[in-house]
N, C-alpha and C. Protein backbone atom coordinates (compact mmCIF):
# COMPACT_ATOMS: atom_id res chain seq x y z
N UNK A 1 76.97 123.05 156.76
CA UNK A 1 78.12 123.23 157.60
C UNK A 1 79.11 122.11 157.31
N UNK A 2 80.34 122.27 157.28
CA UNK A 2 81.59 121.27 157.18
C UNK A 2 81.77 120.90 158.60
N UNK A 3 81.99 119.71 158.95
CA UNK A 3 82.97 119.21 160.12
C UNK A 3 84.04 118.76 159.89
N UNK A 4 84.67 119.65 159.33
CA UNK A 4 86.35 119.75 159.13
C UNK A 4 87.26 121.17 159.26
N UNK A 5 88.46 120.94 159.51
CA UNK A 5 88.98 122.02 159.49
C UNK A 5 88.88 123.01 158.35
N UNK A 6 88.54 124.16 158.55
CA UNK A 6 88.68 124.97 157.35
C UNK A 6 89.97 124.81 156.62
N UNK A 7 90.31 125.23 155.09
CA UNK A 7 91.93 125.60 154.79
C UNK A 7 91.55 126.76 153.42
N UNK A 8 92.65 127.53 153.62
CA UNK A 8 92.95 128.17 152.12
C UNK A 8 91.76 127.87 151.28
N UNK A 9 92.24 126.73 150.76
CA UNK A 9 91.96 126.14 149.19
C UNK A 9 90.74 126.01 149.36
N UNK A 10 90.36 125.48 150.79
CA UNK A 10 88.38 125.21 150.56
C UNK A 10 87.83 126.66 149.81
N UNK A 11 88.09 127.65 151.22
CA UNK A 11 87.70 129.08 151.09
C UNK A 11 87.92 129.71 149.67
N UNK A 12 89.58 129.41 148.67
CA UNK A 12 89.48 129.67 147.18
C UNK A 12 88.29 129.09 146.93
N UNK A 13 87.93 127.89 146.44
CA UNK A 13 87.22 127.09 146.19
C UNK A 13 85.81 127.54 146.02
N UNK A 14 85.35 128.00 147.03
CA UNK A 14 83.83 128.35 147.53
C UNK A 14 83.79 129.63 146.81
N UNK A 15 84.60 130.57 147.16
CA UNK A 15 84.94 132.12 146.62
C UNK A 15 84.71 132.12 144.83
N UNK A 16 85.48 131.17 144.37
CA UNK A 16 85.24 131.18 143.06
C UNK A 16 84.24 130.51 142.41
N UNK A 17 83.48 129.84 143.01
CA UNK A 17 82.27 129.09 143.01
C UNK A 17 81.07 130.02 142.86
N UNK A 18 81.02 131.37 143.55
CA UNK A 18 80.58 132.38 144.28
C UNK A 18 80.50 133.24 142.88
N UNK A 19 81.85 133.47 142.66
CA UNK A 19 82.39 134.62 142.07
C UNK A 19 81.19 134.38 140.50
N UNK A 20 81.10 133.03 140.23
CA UNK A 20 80.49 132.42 138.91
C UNK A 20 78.78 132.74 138.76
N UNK A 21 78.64 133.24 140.22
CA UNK A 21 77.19 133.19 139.95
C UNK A 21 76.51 134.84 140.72
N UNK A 22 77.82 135.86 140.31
CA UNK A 22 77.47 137.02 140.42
C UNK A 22 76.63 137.27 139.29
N UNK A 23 75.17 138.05 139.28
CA UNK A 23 74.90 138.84 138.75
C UNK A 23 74.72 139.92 137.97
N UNK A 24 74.34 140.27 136.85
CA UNK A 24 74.20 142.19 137.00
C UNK A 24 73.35 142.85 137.78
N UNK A 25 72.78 142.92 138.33
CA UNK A 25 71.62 142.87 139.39
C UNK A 25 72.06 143.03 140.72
N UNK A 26 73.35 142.15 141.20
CA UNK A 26 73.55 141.63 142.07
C UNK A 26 74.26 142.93 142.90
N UNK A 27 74.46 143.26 143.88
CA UNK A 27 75.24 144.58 144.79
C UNK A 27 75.70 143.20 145.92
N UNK A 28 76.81 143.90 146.69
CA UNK A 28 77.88 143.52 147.49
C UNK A 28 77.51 144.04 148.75
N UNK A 29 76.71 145.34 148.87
CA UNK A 29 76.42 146.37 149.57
C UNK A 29 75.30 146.67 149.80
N UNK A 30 74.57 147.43 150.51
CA UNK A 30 73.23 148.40 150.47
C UNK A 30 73.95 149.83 149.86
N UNK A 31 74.79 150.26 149.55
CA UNK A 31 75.14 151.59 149.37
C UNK A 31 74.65 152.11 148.24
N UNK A 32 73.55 152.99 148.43
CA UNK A 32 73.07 153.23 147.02
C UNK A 32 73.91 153.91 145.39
N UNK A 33 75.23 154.21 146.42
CA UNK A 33 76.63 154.39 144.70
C UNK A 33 77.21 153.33 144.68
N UNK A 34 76.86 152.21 145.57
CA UNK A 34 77.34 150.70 144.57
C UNK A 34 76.95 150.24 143.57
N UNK A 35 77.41 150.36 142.46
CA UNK A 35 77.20 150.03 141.03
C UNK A 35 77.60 148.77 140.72
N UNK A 36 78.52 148.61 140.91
CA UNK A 36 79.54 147.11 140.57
C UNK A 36 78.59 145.95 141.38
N UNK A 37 78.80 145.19 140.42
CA UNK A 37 78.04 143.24 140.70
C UNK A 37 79.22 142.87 141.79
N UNK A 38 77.90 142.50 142.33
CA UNK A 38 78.77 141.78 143.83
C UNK A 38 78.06 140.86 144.56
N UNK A 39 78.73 140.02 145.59
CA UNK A 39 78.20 139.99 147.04
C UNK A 39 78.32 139.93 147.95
N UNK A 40 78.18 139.70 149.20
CA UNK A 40 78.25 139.65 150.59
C UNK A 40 78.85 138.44 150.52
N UNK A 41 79.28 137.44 151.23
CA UNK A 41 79.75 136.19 151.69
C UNK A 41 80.43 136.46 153.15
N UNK A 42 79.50 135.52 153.87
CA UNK A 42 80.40 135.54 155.02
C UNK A 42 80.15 134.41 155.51
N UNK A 43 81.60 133.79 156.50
CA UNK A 43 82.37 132.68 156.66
C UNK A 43 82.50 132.42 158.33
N UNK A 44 82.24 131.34 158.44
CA UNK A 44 82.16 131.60 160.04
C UNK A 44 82.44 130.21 160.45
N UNK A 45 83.21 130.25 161.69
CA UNK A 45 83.48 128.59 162.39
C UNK A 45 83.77 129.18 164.10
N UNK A 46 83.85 127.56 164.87
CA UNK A 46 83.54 127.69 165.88
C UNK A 46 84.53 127.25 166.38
N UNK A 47 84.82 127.91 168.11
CA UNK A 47 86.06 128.10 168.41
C UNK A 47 87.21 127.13 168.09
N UNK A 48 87.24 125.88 167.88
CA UNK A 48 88.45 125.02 167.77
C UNK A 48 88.76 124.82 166.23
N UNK A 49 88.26 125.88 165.31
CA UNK A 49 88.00 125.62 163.97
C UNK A 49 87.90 124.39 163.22
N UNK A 50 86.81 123.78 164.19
CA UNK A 50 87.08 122.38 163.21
C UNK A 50 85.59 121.67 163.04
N UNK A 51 84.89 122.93 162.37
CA UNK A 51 83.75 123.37 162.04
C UNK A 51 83.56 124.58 161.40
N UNK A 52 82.84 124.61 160.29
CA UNK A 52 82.43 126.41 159.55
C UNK A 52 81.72 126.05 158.35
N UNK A 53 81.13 127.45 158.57
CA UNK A 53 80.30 127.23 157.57
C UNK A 53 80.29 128.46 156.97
N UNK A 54 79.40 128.86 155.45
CA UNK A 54 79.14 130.07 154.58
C UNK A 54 77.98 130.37 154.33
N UNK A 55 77.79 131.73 153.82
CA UNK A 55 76.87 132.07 153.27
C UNK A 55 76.48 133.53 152.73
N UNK A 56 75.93 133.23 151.65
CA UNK A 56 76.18 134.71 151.09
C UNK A 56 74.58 135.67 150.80
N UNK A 57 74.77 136.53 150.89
CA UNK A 57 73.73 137.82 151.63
C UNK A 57 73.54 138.25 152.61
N UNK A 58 72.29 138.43 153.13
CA UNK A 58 72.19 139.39 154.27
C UNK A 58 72.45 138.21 155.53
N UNK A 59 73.02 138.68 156.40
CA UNK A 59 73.67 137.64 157.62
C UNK A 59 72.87 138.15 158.80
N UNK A 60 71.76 138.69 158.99
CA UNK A 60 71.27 139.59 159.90
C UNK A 60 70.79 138.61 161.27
N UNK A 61 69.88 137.39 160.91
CA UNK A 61 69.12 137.11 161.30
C UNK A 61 68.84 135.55 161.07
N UNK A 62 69.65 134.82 160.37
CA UNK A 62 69.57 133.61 159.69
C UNK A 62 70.61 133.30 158.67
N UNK A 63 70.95 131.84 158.72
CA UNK A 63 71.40 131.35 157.77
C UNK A 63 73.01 130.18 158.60
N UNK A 64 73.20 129.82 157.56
CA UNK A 64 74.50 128.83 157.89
C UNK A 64 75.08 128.90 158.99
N UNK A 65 75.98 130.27 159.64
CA UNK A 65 76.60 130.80 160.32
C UNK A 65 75.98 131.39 161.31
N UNK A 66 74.90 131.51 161.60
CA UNK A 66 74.49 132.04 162.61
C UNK A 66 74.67 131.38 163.50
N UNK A 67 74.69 130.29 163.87
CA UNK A 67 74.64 129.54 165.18
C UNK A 67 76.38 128.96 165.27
N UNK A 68 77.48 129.54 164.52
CA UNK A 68 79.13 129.84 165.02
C UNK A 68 79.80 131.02 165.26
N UNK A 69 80.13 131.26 166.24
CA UNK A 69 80.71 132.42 167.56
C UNK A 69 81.88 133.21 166.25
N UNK A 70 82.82 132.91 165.10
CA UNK A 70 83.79 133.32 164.80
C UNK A 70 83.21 133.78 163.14
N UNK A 71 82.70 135.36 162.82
CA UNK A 71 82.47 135.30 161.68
C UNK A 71 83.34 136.72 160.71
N UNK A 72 83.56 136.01 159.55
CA UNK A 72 83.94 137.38 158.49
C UNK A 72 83.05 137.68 157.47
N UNK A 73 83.61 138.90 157.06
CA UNK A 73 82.35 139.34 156.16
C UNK A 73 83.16 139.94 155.08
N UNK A 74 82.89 139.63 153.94
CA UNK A 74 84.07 140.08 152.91
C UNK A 74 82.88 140.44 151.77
N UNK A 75 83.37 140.87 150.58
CA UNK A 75 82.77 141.47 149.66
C UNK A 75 83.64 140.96 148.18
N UNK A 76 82.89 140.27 147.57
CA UNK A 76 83.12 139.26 146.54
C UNK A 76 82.71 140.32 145.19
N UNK A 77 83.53 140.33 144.09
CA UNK A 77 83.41 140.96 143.00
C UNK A 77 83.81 140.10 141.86
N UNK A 78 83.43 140.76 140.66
CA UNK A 78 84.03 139.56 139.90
C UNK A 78 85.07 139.57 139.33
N UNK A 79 86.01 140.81 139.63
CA UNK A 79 87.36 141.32 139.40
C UNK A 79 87.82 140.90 141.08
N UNK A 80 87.28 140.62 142.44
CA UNK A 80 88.29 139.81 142.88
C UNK A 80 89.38 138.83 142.68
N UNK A 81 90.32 138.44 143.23
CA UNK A 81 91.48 137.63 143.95
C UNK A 81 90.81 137.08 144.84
N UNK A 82 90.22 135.83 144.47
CA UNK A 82 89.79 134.77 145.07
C UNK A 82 91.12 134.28 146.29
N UNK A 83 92.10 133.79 146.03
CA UNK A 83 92.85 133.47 146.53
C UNK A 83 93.37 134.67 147.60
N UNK A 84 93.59 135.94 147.15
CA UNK A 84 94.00 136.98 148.23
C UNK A 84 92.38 136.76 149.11
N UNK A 85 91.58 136.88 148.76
CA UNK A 85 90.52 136.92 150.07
C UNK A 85 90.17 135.88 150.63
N UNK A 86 90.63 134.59 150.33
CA UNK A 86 90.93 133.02 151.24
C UNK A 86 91.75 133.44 151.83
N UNK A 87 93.00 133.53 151.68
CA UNK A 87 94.03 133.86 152.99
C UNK A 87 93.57 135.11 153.78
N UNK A 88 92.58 136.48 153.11
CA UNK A 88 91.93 136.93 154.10
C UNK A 88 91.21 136.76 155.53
N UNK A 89 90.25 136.06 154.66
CA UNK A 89 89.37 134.70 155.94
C UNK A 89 90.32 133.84 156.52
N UNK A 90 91.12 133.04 156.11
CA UNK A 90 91.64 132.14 156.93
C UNK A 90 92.49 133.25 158.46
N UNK A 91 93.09 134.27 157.78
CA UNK A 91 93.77 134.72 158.68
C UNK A 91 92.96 135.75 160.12
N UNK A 92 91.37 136.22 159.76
CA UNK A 92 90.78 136.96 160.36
C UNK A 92 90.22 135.91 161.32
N UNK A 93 89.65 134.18 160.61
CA UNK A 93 89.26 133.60 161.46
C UNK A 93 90.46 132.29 162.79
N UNK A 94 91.48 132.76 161.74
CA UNK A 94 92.56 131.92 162.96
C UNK A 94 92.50 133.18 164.09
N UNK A 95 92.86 134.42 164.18
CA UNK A 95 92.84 135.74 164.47
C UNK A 95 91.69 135.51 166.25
N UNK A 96 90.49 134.69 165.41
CA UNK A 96 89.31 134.89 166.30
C UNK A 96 89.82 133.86 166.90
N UNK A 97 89.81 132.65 166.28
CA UNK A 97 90.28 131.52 166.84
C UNK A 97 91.32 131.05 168.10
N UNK A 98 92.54 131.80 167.78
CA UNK A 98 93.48 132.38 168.85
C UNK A 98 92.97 132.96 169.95
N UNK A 99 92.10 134.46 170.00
CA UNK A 99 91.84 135.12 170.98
C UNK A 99 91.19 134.42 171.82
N UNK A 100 90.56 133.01 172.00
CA UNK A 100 90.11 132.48 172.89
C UNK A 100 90.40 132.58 173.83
């Protein structure tokens, strides 16, 4: 977990970090016509955003984010826009952040 404010550039950052250690193997999905290498990543912080954390696969039951109230769930490819899906997250979790 970070104890800092999230920004943009972290979330690029992590995303393309991510993006490097897709698979062929790897699915984004359970959908059995998902073909394409992927994964799950999801991003989560707690209400005053100045805390969050990541993690990528199944989010069911464990992991980084489970124990922060504000989470997204995006789907990482290796033909993503790292940068379009940072300002994704940033904007879904200011979004949560606000509705307080």
């Amino acid at each position: 977990m970070k104890t800092m404010k999230p920004t943009v550039c972290a979330f690029y950052e992590a995303l393309k970090q991510f993006k490097t250690s897709i698979d062929d193997d790897d699915r984004a999905t359970d959908d059995f016509d998902d073909n394409t290498p992927g994964m799950c990543v999801t991003f989560a912080t707690d209400e005053s955003m100045s805390e969050w954390a990541w993690q990528t696969g199944d989010n069911s039951f464990a992991g980084a984010c489970y124990h922060l109230p504000h989470w997204v769930v995006i789907y990482l490819y290796r033909d993503s826009n790292c940068m379009e899906l940072a300002r994704e997250v940033m904007e879904q979790l200011e979004y949560w952040a606000e509705a307080q």
